[in-house]
C-alpha atoms as a PDB file:
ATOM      1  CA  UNK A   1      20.283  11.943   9.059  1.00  0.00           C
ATOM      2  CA  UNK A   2      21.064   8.017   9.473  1.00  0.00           C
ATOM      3  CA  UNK A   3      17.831   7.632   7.273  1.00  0.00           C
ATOM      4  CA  UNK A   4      18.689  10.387   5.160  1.00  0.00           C
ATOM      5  CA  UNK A   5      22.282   8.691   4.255  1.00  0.00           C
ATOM      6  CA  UNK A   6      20.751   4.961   3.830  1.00  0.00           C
ATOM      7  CA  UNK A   7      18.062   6.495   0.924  1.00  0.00           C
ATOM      8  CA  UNK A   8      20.730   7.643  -0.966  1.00  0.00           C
ATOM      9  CA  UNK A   9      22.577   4.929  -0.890  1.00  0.00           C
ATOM     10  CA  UNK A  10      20.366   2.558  -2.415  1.00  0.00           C
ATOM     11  CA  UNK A  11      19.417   5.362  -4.693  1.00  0.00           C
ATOM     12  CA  UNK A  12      21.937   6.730  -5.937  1.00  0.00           C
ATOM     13  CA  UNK A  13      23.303   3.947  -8.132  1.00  0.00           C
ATOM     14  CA  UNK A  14      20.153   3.744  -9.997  1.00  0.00           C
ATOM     15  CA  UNK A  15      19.740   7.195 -10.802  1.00  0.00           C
ATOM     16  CA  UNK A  16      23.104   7.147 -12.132  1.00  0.00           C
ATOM     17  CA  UNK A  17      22.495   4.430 -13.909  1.00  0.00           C
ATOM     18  CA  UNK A  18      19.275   5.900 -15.792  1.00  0.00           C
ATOM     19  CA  UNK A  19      21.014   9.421 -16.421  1.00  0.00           C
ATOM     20  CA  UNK A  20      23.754   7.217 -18.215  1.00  0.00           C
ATOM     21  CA  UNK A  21      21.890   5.156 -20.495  1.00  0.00           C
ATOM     22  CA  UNK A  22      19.179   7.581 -21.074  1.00  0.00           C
ATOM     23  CA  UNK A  23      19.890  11.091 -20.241  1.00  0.00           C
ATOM     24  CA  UNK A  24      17.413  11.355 -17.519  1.00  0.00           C
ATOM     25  CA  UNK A  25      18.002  10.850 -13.431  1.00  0.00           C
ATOM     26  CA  UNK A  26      14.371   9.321 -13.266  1.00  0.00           C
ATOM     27  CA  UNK A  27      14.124   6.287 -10.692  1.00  0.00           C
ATOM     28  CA  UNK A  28      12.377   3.993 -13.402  1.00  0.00           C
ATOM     29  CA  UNK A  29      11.551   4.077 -17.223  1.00  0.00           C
ATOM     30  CA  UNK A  30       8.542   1.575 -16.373  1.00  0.00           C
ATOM     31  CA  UNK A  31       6.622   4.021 -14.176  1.00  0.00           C
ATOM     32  CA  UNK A  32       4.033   4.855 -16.852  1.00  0.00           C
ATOM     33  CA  UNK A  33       3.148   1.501 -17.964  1.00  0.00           C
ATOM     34  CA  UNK A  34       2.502   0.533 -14.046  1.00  0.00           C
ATOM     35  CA  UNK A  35       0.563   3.194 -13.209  1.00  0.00           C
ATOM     36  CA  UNK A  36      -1.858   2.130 -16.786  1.00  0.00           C
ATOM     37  CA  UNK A  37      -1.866  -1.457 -16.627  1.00  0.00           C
ATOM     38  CA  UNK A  38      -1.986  -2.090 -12.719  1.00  0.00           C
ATOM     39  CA  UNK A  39      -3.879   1.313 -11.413  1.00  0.00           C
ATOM     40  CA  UNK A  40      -6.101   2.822 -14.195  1.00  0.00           C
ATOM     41  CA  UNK A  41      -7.401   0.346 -16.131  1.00  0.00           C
ATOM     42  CA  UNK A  42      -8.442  -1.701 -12.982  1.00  0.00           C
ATOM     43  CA  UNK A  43     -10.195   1.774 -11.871  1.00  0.00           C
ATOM     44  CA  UNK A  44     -12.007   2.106 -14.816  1.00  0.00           C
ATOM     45  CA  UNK A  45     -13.258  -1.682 -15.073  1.00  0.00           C
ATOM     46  CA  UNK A  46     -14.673  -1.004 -11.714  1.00  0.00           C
ATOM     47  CA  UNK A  47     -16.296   2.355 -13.038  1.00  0.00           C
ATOM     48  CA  UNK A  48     -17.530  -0.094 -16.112  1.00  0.00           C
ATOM     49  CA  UNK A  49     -15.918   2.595 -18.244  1.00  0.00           C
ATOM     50  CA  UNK A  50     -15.418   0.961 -20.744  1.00  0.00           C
ATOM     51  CA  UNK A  51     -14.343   3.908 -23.513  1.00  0.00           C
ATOM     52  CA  UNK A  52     -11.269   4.616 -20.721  1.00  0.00           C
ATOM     53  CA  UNK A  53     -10.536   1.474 -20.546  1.00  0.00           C
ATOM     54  CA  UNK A  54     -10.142   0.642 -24.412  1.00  0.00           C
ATOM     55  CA  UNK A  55      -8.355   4.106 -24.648  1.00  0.00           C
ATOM     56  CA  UNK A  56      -5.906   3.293 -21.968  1.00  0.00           C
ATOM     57  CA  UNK A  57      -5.042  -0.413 -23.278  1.00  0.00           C
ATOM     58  CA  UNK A  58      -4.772   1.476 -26.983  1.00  0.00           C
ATOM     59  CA  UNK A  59      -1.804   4.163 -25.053  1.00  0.00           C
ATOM     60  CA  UNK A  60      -0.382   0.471 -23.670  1.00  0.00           C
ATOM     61  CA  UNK A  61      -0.370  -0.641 -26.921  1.00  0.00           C
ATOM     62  CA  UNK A  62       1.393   2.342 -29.058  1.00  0.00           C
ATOM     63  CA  UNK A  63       5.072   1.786 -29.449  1.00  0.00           C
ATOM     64  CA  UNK A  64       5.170   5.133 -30.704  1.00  0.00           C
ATOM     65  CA  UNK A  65       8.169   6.817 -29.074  1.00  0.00           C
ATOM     66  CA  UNK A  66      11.543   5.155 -29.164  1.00  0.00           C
ATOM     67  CA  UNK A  67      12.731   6.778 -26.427  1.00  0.00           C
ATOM     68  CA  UNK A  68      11.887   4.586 -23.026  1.00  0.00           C
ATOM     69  CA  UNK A  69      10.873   7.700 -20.827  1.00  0.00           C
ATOM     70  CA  UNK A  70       9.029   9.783 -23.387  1.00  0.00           C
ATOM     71  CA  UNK A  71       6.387   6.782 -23.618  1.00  0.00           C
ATOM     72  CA  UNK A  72       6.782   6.626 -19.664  1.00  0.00           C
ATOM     73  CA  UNK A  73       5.540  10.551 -19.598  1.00  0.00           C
ATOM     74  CA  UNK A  74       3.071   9.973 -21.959  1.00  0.00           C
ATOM     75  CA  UNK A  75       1.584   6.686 -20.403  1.00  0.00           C
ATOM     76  CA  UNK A  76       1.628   8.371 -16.663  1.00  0.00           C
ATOM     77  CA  UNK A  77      -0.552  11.434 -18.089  1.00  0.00           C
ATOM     78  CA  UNK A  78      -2.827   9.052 -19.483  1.00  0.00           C
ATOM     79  CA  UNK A  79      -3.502   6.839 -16.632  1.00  0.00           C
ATOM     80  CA  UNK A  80      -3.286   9.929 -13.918  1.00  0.00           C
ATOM     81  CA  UNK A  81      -5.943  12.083 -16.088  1.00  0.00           C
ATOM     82  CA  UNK A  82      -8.453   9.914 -14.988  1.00  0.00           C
ATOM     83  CA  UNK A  83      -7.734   9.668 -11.612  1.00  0.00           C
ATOM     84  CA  UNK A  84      -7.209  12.874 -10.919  1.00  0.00           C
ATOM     85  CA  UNK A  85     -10.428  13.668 -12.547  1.00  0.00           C
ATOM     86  CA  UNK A  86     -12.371  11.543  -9.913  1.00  0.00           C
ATOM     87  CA  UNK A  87     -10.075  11.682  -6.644  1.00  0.00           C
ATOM     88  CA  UNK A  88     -13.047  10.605  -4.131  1.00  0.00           C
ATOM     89  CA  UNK A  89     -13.775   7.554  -6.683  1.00  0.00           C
ATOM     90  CA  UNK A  90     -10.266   6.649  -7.106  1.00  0.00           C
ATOM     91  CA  UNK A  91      -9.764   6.829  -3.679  1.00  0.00           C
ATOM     92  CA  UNK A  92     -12.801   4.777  -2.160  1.00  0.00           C
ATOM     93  CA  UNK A  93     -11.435   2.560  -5.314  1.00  0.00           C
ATOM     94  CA  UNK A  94      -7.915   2.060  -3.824  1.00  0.00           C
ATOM     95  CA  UNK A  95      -8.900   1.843   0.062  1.00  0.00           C
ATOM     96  CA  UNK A  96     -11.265  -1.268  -0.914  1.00  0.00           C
ATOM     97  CA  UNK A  97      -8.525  -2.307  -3.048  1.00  0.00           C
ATOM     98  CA  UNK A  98      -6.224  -2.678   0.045  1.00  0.00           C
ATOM     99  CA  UNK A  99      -7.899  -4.975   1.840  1.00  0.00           C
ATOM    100  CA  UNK A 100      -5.957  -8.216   1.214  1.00  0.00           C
ATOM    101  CA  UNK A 101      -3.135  -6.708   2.278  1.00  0.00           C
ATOM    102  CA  UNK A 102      -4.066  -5.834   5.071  1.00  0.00           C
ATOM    103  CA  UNK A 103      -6.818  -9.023   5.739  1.00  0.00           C
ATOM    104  CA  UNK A 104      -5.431 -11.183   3.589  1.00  0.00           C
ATOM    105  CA  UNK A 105      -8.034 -14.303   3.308  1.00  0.00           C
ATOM    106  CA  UNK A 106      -9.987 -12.146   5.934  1.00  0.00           C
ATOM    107  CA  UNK A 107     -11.062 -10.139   2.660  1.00  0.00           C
ATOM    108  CA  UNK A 108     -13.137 -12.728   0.878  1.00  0.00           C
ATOM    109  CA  UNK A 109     -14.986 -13.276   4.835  1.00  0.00           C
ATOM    110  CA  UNK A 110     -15.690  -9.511   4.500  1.00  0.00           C
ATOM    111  CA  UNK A 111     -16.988  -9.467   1.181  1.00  0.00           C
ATOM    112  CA  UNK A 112     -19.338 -12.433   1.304  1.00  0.00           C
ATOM    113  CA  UNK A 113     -20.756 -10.770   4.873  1.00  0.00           C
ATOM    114  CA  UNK A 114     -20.832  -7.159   4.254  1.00  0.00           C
ATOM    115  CA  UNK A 115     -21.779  -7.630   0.405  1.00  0.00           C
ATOM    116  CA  UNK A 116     -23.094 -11.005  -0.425  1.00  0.00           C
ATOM    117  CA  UNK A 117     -20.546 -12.017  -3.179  1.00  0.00           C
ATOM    118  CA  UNK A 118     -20.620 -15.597  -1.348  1.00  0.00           C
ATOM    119  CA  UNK A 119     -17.134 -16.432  -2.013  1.00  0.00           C
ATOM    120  CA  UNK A 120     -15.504 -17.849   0.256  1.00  0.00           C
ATOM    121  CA  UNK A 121     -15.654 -21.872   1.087  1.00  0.00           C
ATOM    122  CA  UNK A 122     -18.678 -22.453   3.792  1.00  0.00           C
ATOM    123  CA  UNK A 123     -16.905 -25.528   5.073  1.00  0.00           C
ATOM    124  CA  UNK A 124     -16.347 -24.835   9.522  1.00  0.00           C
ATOM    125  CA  UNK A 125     -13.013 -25.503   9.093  1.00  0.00           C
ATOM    126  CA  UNK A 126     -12.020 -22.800   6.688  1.00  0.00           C
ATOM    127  CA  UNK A 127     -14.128 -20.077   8.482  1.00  0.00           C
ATOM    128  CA  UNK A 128     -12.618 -21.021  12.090  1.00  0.00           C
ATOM    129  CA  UNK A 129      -9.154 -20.549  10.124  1.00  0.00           C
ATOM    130  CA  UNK A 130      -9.996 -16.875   8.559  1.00  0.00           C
ATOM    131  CA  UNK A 131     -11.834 -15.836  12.161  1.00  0.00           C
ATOM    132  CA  UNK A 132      -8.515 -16.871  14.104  1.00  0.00           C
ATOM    133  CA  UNK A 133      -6.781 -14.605  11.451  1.00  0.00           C
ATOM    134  CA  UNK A 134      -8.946 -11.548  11.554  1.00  0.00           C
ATOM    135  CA  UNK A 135      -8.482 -11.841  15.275  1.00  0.00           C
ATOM    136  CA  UNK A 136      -4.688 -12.329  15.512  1.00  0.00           C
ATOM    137  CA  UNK A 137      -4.534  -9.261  12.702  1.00  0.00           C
ATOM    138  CA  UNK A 138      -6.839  -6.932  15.015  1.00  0.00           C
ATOM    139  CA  UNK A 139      -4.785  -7.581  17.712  1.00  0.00           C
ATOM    140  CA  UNK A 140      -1.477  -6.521  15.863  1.00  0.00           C
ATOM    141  CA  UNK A 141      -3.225  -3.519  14.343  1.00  0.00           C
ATOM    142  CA  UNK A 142      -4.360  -2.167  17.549  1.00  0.00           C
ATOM    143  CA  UNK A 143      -1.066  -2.875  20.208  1.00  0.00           C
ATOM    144  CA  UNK A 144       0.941  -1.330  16.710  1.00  0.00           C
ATOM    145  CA  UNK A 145      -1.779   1.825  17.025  1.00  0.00           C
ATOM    146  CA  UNK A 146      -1.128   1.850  20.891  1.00  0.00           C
ATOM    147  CA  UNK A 147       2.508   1.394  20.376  1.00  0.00           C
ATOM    148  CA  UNK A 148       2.191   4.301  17.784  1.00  0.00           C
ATOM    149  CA  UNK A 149       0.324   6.752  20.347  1.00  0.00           C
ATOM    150  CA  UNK A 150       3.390   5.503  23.019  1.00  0.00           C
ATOM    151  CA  UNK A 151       6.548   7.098  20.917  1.00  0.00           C
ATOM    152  CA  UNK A 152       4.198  10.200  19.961  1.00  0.00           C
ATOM    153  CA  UNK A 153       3.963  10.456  23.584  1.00  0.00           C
ATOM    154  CA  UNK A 154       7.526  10.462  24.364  1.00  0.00           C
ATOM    155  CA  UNK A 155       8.171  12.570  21.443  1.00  0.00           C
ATOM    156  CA  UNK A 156      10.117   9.883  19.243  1.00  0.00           C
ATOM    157  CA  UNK A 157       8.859  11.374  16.455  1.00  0.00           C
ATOM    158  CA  UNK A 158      11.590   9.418  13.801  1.00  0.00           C
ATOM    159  CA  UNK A 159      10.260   6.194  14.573  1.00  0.00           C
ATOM    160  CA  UNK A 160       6.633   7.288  15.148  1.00  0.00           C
ATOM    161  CA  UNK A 161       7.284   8.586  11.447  1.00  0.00           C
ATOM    162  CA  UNK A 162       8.761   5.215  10.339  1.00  0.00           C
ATOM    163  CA  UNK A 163       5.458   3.506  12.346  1.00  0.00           C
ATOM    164  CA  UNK A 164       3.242   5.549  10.856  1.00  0.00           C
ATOM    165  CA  UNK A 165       4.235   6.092   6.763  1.00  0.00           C
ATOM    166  CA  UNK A 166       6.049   2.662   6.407  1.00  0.00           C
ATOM    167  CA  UNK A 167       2.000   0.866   6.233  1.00  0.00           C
ATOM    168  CA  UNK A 168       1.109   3.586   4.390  1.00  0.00           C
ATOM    169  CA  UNK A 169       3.655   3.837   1.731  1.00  0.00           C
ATOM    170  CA  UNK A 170       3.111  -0.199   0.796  1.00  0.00           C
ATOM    171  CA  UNK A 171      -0.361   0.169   1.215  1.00  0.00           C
ATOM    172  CA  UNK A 172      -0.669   2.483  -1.323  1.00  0.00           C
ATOM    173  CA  UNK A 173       1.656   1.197  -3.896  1.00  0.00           C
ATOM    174  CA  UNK A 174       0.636  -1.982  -3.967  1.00  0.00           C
ATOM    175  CA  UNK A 175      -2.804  -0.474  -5.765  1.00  0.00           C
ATOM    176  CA  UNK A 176      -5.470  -2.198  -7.327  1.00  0.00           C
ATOM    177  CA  UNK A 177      -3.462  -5.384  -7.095  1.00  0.00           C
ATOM    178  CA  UNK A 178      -2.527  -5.754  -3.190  1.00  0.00           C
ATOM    179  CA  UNK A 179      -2.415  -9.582  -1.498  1.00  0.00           C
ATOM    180  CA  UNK A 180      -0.716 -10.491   1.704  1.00  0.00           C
ATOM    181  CA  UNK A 181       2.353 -10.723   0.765  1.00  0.00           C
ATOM    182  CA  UNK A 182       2.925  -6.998   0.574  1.00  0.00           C
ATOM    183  CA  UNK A 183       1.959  -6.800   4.434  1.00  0.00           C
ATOM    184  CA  UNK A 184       5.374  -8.782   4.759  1.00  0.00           C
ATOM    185  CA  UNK A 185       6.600  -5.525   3.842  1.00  0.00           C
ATOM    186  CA  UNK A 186       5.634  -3.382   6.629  1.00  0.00           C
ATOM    187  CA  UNK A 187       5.012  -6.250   9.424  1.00  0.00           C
ATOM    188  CA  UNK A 188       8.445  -5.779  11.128  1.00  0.00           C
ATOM    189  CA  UNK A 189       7.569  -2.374  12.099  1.00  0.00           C
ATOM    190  CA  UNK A 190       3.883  -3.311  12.896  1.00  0.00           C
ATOM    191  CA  UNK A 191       5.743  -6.217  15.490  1.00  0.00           C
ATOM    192  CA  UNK A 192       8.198  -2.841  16.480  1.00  0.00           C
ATOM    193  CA  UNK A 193       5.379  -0.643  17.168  1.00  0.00           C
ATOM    194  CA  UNK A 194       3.401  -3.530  18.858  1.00  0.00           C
ATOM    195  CA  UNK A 195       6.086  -4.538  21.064  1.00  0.00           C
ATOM    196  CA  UNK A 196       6.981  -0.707  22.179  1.00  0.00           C
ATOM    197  CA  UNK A 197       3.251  -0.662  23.383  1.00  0.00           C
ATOM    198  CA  UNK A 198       3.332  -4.395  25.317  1.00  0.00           C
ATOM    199  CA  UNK A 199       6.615  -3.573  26.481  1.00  0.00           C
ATOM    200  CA  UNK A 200       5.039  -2.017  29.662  1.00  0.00           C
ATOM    201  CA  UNK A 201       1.842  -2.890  31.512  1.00  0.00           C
ATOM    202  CA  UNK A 202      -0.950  -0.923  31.309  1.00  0.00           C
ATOM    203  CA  UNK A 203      -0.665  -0.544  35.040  1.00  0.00           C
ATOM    204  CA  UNK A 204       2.750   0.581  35.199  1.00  0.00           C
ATOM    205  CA  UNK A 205       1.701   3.341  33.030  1.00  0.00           C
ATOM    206  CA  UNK A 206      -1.372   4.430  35.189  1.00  0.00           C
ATOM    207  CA  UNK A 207       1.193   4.184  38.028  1.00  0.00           C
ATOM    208  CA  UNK A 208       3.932   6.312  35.878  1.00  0.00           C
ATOM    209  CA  UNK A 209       1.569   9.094  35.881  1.00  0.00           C
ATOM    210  CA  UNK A 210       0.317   9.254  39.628  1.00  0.00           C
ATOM    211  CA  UNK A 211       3.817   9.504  40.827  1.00  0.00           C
END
């Protein structure tokens, strides 16, 4: 209810705000041209479409409509036709895309490993720096999965919610265009959900369940 109350809050205002001045209670008149310039027309460079992609920049382009969210409509068809079209594409598309977020410089490690791009700096220094990284990351990721697992066990199932869509929610709009410093986002509750699992010892919890 608390979290309820807090949305619409911050909400409220702005759909106000948009009904006013445009006669719609729509939470942005931009949403189109995002969804074009930063999610489909990365997706179709990496399909090497490149038909979509001169179509798409063309629907960027056209000033057509005067009114703000009849070219949003128009612009979030456009660059959700394709997507929806190939949903197992987009999808590996987006996942791979998420990577510095989550890795950060770990990403460019991965991709010169697992697929040979060769770019990132072969100097010992810079390599001991991303492995300390990955390793301090895997650590969070997997006492914030543990810590996740804890409040489904004790049936705290508003913060295991928060835990678990929080990530998810950044993670997926940040798109094609993710870096670190969208993890900044979602790394208090990652810390929360980490802490809730170190906050006990694993033998206390063997020990919980014997007596």
């Amino acid at each position: 209810m608390a979290i309820a109350f807090v949305l619409a809050a911050v909400f409220a205002p702005w759909l106000a705000r948009n009904s006013r001045l445009f006669g719609h209670a729509s939470m942005s008149s931009q949403s189109g041209t995002t969804l074009v310039r930063y999610y489909a027309i990365p997706f179709a460079r990496h399909t090497s479409d490149r038909d979509l992609e001169r179509q798409l920049e063309a629907e960027l382009a056209s000033t057509e409509e005067a009114d703000e969210f009849a070219r949003s409509s128009r612009l979030t068809e456009a660059a959700l036709t394709p997507i929806t079209e190939q949903p197992t594409d987009y999808g590996l598309f987006h996942l791979r895309a998420s990577w510095p977020t989550l890795l950060g410089a770990g990403t460019r490690w991965l991709d010169d490993t697992l697929f040979g791009r060769r770019t990132t700096s072969r100097s010992t220094l810079a390599l001991a720096i991303i492995g300390v990284n990955l390793l301090l990351l895997a650590g969070l990721y997997t006492a914030a999965l543990l810590g996740l697992i804890e409040l489904l066990v004790k049936r705290r199932w508003v913060l295991a919610a928060l835990v678990a869509i929080t990530p998810i929610y950044y993670l997926s709009i940040s798109g094609p265009n993710s870096s670190a410093r969208y993890r900044l986002s979602f790394l208090p509750v990652l810390v929360f959900s980490a802490g809730v699992a170190l906050s006990k010892p694993p033998g206390s919890r063997r020990q919980e369940r014997l007596e």
